[in-house]
Protein backbone atom coordinates (compact mmCIF):
# COMPACT_ATOMS: atom_id res chain seq x y z
CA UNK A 1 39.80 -79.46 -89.89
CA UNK A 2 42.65 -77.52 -90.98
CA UNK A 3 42.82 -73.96 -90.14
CA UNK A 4 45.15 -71.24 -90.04
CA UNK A 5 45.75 -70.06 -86.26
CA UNK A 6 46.63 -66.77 -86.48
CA UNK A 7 45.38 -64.81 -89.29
CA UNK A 8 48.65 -62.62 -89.62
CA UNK A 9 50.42 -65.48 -90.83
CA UNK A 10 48.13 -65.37 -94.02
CA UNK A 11 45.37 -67.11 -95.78
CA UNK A 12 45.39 -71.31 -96.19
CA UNK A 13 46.12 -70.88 -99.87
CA UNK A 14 49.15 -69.34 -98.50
CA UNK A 15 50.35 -71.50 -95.81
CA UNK A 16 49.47 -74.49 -98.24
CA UNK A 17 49.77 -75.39 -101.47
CA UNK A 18 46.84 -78.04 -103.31
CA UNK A 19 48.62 -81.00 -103.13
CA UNK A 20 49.13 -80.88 -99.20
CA UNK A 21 45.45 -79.79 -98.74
CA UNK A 22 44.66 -83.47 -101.09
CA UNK A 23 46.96 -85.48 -98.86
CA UNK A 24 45.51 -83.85 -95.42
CA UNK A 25 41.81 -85.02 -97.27
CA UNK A 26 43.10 -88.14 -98.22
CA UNK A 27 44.72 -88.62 -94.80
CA UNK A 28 41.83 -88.34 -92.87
CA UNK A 29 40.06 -90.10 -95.13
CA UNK A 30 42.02 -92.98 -94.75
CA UNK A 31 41.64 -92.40 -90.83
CA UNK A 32 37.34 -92.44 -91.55
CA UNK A 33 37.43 -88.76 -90.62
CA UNK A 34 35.72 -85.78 -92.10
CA UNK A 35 38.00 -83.37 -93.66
CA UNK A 36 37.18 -79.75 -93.58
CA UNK A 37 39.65 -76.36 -94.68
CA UNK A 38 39.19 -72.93 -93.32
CA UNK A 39 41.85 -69.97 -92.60
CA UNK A 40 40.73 -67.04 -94.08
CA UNK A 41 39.24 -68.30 -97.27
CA UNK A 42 37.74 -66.24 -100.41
CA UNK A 43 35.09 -66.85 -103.09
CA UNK A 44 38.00 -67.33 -105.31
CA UNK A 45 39.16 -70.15 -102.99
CA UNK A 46 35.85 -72.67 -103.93
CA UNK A 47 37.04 -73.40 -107.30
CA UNK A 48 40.33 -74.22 -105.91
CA UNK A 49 39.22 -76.34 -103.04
CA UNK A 50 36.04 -77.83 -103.77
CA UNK A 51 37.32 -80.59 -106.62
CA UNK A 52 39.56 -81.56 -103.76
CA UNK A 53 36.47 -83.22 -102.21
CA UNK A 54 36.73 -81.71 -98.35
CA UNK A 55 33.76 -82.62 -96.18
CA UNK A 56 33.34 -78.50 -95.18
CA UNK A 57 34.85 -75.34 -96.14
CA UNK A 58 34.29 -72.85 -93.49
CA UNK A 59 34.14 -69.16 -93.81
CA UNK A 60 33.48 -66.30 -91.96
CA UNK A 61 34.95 -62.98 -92.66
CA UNK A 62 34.31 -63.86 -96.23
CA UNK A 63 30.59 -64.02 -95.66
CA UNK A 64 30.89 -60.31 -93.37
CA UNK A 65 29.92 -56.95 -93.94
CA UNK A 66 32.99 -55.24 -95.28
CA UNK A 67 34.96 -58.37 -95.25
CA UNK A 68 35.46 -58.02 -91.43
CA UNK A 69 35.48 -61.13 -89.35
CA UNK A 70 34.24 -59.42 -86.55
CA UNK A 71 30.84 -57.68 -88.37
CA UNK A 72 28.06 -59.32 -88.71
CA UNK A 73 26.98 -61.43 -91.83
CA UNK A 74 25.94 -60.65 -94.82
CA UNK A 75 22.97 -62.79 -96.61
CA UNK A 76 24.07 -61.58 -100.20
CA UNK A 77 28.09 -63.03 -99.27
CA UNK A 78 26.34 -65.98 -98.33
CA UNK A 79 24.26 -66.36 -101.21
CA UNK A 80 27.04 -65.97 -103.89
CA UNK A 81 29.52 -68.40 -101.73
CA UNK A 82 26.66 -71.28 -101.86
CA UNK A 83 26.19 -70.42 -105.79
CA UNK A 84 29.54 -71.02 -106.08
CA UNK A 85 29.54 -74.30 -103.71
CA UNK A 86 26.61 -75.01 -105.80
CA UNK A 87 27.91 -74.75 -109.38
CA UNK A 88 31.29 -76.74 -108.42
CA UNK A 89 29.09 -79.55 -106.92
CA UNK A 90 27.70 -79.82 -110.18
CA UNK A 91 30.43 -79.13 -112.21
CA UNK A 92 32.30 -82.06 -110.37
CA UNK A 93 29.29 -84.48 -111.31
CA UNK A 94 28.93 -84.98 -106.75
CA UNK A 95 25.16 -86.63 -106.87
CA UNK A 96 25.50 -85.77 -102.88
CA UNK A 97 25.65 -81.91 -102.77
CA UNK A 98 26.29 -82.50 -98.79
CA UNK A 99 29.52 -80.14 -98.77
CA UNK A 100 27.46 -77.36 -100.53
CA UNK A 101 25.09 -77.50 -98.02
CA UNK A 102 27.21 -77.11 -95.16
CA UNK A 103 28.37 -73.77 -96.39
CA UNK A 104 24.73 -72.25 -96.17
């Protein structure tokens, strides 16, 4: 898993750019590990990520009330981020809609 450690220091999208998120995938791929991304990630963000094939894509203050990682969660952010994990699962042709159902 990649993650940002300090959310200060900005989003994953910021710290790293698509091609080194496909060669940490394809890295621990090549190792036989699972490959997740998290740091602060957005809706927006599963378009982005999800054709690069990781194994999880973990969120939390996207899925809270107001946004706040500290709140509590909120069903209808969850919803809409699984939609989306949902829709780019089957955009991408993925028979095995595994990483979509990790998100819910």
């Amino acid at each position: 898993m990649v993650d940002t450690a300090g959310k200060k220091s900005g989003r994953l999208t910021d710290c790293l750019n698509v091609n080194e998120l496909a060669a940490f995938i394809a890295r621990a791929r090549g190792r036989g590990l699972l490959a997740g991304l998290a740091g602060s990630l957005r809706a927006e963000d599963v378009p982005i990520l999800l054709p690069l094939g990781p194994d999880v894509l973990g969120f939390r203050g996207a899925l809270c009330v107001g946004s706040d990682r500290t709140a509590s969660m909120n069903g209808d952010k969850v919803r809409a981020i699984r939609q989306l994990m949902d829709a780019g699962a089957k955009a991408s042709g993925d028979k095995n809609d595994e990483t979509a159902s990790e998100a819910a």
